[in-house]
PDB file of N, CA and C in Angstrom:
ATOM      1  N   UNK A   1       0.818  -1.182   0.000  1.00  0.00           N
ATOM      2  CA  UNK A   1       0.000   0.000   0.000  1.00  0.00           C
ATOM      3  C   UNK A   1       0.871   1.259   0.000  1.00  0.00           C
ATOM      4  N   UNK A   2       1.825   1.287   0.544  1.00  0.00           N
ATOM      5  CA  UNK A   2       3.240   2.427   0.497  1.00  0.00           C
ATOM      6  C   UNK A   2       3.640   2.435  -0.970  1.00  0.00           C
ATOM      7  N   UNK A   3       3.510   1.661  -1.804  1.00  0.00           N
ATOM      8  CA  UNK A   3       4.109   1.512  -3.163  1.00  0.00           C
ATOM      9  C   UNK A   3       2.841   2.547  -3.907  1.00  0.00           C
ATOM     10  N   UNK A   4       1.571   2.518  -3.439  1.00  0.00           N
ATOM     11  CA  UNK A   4       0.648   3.009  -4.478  1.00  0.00           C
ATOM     12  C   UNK A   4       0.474   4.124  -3.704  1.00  0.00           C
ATOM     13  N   UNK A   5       0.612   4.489  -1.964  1.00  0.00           N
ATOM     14  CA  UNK A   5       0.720   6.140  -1.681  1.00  0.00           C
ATOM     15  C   UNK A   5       1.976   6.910  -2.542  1.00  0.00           C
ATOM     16  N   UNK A   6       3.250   6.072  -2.808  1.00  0.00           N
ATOM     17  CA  UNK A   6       4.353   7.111  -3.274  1.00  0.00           C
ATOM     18  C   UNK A   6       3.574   7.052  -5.094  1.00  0.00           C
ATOM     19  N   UNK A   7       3.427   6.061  -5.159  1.00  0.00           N
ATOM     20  CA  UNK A   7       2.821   6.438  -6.765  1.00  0.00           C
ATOM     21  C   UNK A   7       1.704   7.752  -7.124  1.00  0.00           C
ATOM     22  N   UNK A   8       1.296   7.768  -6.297  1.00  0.00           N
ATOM     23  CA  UNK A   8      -0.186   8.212  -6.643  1.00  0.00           C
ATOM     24  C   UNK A   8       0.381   9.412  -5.778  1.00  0.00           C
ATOM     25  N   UNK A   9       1.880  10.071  -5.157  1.00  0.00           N
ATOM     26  CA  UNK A   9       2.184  11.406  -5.189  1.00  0.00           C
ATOM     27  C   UNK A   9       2.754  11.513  -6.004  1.00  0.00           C
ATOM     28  N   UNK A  10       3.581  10.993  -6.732  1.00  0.00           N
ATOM     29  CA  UNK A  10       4.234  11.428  -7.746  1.00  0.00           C
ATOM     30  C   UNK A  10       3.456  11.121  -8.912  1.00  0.00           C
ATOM     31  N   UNK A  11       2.256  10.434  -9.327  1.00  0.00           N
ATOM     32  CA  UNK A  11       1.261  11.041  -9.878  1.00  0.00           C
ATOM     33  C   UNK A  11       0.596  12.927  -9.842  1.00  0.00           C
ATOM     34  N   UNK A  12       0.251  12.907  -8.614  1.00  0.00           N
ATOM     35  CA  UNK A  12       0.280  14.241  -8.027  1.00  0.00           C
ATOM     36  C   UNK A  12       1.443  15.478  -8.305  1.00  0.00           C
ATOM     37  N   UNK A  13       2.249  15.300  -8.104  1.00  0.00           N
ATOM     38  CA  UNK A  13       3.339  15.992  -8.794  1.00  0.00           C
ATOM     39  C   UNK A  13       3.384  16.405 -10.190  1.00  0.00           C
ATOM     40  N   UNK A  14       3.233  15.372 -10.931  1.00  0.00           N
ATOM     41  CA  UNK A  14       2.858  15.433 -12.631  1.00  0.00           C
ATOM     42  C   UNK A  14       1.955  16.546 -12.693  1.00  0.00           C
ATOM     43  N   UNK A  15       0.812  15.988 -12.363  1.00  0.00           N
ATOM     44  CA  UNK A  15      -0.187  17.157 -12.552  1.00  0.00           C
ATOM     45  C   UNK A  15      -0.025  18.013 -12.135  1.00  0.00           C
ATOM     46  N   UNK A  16       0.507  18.725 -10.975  1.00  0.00           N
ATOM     47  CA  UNK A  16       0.464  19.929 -10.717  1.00  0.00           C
ATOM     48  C   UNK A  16       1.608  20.663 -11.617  1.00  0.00           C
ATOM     49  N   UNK A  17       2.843  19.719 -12.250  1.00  0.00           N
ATOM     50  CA  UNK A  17       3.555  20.415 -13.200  1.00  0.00           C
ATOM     51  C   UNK A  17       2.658  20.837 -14.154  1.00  0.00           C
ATOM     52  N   UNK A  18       1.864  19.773 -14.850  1.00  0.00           N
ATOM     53  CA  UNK A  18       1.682  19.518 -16.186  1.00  0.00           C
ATOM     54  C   UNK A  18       0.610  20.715 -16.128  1.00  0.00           C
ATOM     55  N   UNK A  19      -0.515  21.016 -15.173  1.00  0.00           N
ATOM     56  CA  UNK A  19      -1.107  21.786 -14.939  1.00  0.00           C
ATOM     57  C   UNK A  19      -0.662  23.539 -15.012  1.00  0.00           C
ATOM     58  N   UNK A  20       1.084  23.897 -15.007  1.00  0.00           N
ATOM     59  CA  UNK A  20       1.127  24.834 -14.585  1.00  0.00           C
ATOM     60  C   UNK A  20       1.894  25.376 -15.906  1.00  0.00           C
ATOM     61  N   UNK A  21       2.230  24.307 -16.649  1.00  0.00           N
ATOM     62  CA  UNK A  21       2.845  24.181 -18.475  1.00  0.00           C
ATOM     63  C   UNK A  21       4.580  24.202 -17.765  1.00  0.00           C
ATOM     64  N   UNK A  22       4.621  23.207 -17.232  1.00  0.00           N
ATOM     65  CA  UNK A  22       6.206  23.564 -16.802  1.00  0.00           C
ATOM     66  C   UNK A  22       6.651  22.172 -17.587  1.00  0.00           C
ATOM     67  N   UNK A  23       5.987  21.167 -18.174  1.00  0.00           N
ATOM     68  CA  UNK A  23       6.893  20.267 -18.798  1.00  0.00           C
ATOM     69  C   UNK A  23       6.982  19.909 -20.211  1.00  0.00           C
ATOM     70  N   UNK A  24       6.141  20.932 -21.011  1.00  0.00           N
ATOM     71  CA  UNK A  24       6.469  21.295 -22.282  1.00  0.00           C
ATOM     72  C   UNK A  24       5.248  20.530 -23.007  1.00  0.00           C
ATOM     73  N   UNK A  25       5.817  19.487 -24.000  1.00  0.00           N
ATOM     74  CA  UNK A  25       4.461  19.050 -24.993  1.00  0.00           C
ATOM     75  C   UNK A  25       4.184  17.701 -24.486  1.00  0.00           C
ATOM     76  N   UNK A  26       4.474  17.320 -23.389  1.00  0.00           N
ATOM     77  CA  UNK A  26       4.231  15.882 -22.336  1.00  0.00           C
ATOM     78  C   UNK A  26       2.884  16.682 -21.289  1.00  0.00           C
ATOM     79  N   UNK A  27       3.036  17.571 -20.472  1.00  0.00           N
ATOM     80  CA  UNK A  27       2.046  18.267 -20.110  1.00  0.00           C
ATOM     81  C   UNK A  27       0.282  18.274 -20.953  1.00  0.00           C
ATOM     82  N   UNK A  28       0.978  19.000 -21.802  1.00  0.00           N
ATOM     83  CA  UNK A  28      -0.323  18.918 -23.059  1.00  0.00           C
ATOM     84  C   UNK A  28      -1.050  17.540 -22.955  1.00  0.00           C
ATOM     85  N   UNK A  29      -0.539  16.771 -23.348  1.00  0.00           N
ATOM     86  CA  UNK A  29      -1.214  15.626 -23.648  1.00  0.00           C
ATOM     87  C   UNK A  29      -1.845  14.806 -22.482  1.00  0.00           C
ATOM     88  N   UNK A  30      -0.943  15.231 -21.345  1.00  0.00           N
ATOM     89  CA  UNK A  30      -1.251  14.430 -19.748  1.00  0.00           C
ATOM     90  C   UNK A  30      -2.582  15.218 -19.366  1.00  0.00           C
ATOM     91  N   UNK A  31      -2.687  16.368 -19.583  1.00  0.00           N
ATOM     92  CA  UNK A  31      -4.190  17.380 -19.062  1.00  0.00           C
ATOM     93  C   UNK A  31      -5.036  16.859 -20.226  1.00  0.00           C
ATOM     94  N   UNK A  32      -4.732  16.529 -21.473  1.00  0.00           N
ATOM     95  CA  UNK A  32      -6.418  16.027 -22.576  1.00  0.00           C
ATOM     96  C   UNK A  32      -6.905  15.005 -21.699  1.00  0.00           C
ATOM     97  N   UNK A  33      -5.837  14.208 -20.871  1.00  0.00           N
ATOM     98  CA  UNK A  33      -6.565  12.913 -20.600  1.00  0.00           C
ATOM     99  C   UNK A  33      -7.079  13.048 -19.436  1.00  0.00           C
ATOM    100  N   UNK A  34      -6.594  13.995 -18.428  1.00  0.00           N
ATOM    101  CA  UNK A  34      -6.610  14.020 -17.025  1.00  0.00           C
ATOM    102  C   UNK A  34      -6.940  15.433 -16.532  1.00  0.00           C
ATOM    103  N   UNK A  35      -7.665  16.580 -17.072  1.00  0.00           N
ATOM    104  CA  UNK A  35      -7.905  17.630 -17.246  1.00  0.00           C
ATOM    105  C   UNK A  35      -8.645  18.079 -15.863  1.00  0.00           C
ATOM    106  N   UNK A  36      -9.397  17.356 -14.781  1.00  0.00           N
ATOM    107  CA  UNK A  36      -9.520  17.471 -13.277  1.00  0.00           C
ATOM    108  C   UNK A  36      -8.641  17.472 -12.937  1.00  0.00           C
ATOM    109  N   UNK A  37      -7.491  16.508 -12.623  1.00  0.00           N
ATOM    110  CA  UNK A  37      -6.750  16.525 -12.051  1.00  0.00           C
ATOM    111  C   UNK A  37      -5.376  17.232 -11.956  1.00  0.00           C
ATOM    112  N   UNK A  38      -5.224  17.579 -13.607  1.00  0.00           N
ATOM    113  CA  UNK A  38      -4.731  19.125 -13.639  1.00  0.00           C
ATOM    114  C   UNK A  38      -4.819  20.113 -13.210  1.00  0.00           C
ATOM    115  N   UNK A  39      -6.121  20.367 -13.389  1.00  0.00           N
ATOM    116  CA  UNK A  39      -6.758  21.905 -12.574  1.00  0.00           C
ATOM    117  C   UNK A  39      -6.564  21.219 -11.116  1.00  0.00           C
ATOM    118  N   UNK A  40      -6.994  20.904 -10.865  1.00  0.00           N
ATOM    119  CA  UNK A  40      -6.700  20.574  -8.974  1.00  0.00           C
ATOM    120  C   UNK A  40      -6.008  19.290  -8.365  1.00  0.00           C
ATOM    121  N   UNK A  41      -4.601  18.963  -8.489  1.00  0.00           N
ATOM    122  CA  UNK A  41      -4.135  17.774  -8.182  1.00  0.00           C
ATOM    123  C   UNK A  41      -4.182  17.574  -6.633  1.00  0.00           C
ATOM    124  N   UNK A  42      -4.848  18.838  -6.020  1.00  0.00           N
ATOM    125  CA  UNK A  42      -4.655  17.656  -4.653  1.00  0.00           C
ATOM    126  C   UNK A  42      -5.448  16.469  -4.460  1.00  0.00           C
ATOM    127  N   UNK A  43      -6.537  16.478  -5.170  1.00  0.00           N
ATOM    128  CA  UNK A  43      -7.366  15.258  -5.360  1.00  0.00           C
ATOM    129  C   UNK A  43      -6.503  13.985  -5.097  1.00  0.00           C
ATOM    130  N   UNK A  44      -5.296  14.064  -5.920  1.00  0.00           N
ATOM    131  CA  UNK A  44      -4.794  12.762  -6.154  1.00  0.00           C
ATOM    132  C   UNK A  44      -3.747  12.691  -4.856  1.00  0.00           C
ATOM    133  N   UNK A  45      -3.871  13.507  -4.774  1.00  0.00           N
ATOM    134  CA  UNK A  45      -2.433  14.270  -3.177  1.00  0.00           C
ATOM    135  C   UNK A  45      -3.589  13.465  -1.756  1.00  0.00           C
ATOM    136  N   UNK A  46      -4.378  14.153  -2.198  1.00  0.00           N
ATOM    137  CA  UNK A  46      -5.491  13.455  -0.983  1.00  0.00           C
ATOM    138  C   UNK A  46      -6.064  11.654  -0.971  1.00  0.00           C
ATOM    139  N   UNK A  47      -5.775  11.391  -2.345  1.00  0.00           N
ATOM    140  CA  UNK A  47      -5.632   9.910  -2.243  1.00  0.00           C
ATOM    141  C   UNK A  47      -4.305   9.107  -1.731  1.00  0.00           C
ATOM    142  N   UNK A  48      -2.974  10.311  -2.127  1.00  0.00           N
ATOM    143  CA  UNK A  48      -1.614   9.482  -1.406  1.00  0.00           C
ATOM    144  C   UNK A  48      -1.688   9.441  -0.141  1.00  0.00           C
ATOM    145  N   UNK A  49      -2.490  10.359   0.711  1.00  0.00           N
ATOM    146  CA  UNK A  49      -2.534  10.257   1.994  1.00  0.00           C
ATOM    147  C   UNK A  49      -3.076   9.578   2.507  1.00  0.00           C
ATOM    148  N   UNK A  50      -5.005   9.229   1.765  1.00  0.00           N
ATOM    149  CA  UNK A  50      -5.118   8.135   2.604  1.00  0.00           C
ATOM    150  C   UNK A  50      -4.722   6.350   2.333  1.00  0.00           C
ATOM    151  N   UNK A  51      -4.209   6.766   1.213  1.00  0.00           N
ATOM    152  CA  UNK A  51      -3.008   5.207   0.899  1.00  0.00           C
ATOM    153  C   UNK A  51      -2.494   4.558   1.883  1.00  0.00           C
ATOM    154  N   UNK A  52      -1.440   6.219   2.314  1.00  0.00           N
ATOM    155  CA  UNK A  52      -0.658   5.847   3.485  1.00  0.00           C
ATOM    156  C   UNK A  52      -0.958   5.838   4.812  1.00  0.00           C
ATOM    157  N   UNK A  53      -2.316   6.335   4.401  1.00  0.00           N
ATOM    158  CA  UNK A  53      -2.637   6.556   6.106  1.00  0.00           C
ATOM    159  C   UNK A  53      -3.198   4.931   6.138  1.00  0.00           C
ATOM    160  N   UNK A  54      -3.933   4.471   5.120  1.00  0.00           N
ATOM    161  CA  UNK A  54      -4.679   3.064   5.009  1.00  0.00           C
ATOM    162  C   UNK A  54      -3.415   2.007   5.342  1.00  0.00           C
ATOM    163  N   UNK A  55      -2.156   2.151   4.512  1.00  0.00           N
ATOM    164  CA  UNK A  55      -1.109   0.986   4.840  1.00  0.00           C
ATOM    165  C   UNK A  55      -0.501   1.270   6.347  1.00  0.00           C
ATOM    166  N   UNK A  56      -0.372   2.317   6.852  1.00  0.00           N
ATOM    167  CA  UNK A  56       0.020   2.191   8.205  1.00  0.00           C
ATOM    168  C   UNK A  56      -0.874   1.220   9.678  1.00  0.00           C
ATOM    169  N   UNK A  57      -2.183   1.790   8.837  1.00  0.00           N
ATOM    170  CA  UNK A  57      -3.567   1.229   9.420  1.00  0.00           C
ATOM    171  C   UNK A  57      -3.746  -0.728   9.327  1.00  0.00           C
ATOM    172  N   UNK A  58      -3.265  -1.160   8.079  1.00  0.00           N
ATOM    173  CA  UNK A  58      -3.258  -2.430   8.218  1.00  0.00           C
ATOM    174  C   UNK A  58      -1.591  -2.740   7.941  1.00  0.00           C
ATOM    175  N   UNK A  59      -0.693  -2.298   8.208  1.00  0.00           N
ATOM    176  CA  UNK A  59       0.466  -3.247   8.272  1.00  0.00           C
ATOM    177  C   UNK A  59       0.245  -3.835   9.638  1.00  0.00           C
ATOM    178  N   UNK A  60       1.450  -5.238   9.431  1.00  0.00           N
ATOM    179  CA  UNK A  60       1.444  -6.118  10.804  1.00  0.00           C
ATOM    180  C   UNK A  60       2.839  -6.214  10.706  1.00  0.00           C
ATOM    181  N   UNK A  61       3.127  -6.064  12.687  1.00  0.00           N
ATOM    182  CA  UNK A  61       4.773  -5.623  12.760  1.00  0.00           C
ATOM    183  C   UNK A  61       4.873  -7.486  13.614  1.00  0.00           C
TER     184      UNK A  61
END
């Protein structure tokens, strides 16, 4: 579950680049497909958290 909170921030990251035109003609094409989450990536920021908040919640030590 730590593997898909760090994914799904650095998902988050993307978009808020791709959202702001900082990564050129890769941007472009990442907002046709994903055009919410461009305009507002904490969406996906708010899913890495509860990823991690979920894998802390069920790991077993």
């Amino acid at each position: 579950m730590y593997f898909v909170a760090v994914a799904l921030l650095g998902l988050s990251g993307l978009f808020y680049s791709a959202g702001h035109h900082e990564i050129g003609s890769f941007g472009v094409s990442v907002c046709t497909y994903g055009s919410a989450f461009c305009d507002n990536p904490m969406i996906v920021l708010a899913g890495a958290g509860l990823a991690a908040a979920w894998g802390m919640f069920v790991s077993v030590r």
